[in-house]
C-alpha atoms as a PDB file:
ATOM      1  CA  UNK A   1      -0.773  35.895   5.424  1.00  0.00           C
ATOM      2  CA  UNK A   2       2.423  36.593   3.094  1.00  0.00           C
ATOM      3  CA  UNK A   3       4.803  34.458   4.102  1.00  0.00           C
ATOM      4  CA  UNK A   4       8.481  34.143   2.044  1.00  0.00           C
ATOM      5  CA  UNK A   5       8.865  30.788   0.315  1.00  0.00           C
ATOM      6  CA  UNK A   6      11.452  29.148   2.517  1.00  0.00           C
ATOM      7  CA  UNK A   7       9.815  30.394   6.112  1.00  0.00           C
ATOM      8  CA  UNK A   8       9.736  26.915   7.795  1.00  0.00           C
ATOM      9  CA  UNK A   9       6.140  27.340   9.451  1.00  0.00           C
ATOM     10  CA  UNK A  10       2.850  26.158   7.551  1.00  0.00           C
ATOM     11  CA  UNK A  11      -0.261  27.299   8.437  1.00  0.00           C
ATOM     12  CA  UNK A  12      -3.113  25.105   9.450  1.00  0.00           C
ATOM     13  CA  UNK A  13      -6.169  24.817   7.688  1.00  0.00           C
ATOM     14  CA  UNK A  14      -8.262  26.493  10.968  1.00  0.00           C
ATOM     15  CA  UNK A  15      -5.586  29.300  11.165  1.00  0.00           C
ATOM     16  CA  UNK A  16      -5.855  30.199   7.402  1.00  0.00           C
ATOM     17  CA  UNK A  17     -10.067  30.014   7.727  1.00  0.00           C
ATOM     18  CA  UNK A  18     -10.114  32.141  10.810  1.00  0.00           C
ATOM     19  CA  UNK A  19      -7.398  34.462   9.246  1.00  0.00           C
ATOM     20  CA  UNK A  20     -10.079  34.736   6.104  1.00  0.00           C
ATOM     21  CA  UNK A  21     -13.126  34.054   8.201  1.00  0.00           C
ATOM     22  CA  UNK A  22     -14.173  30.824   5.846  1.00  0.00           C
ATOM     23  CA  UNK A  23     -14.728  27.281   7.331  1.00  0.00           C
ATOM     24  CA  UNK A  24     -11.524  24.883   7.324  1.00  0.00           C
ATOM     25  CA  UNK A  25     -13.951  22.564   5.105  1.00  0.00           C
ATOM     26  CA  UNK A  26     -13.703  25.531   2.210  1.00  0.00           C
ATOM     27  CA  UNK A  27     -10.393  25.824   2.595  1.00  0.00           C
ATOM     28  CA  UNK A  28     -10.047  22.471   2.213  1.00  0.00           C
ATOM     29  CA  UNK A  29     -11.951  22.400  -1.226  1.00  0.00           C
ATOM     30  CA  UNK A  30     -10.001  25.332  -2.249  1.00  0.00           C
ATOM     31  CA  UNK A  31      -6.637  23.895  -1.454  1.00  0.00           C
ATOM     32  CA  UNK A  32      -8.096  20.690  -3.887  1.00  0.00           C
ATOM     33  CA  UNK A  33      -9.127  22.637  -6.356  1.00  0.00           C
ATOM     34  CA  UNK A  34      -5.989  24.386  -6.628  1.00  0.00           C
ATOM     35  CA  UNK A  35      -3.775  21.313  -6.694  1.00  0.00           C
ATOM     36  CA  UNK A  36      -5.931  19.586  -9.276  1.00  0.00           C
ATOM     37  CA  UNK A  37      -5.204  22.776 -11.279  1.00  0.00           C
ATOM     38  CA  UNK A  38      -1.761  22.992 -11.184  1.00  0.00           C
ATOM     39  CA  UNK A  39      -1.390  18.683 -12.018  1.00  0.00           C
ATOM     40  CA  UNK A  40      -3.866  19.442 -15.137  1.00  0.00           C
ATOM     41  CA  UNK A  41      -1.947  22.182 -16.201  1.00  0.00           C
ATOM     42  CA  UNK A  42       1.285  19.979 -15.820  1.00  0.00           C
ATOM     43  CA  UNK A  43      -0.200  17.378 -17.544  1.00  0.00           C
ATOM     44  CA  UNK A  44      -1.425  19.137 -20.654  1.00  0.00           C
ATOM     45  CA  UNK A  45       2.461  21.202 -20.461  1.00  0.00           C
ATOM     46  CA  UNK A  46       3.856  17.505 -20.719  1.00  0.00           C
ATOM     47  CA  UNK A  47       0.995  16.665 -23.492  1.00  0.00           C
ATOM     48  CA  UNK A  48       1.882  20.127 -25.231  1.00  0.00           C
ATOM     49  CA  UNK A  49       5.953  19.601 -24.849  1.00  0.00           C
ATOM     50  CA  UNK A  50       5.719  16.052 -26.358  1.00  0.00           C
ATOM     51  CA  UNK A  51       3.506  17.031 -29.213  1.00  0.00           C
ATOM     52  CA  UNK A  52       6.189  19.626 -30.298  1.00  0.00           C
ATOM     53  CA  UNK A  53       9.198  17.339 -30.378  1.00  0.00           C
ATOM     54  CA  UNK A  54       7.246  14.520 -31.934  1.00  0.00           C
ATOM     55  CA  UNK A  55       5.706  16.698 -34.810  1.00  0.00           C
ATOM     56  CA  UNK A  56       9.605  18.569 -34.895  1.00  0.00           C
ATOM     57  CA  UNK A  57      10.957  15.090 -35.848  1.00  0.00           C
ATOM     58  CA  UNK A  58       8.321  14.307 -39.067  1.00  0.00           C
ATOM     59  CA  UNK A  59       8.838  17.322 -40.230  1.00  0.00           C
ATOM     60  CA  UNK A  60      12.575  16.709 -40.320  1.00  0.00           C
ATOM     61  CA  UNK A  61      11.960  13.359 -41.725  1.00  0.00           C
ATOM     62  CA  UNK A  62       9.300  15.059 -44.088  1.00  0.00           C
ATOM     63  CA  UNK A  63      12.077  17.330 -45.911  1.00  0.00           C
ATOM     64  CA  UNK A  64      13.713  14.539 -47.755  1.00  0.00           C
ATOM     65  CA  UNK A  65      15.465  16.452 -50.444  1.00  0.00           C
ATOM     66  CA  UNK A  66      14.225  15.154 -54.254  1.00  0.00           C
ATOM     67  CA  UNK A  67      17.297  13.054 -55.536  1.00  0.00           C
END
């Protein structure tokens, strides 16, 4: 089933559960799941890259030198 990247044919979800003898329903739910992964993880990246340049910028604003 290892396929490079850029090879231009996509497998079907009946060819992929007949290649791994599982239904095309679980392979379904397991392509889902997967994709719902990866956006969550994107999300909380986003969530995570955000929080670091906000707090970055009150701490710079925080280290007023004493006059």
């Amino acid at each position: 089933m290892a396929r490079p990247i850029d090879y231009p044919y996509h497998m079907t979800h009946q060819e992929i559960a007949d290649q791994l003898g599982i239904s095309r329903v679980r392979v379904r739910q397991l392509e889902a799941s997967g994709i719902k992964k990866l956006h969550d993880r994107l999300i909380l990246r986003q969530y995570y890259l955000d929080h670091i340049s906000s707090s970055s910028e009150s701490r710079n604003q925080d280290h007023i030198p004493y006059v």
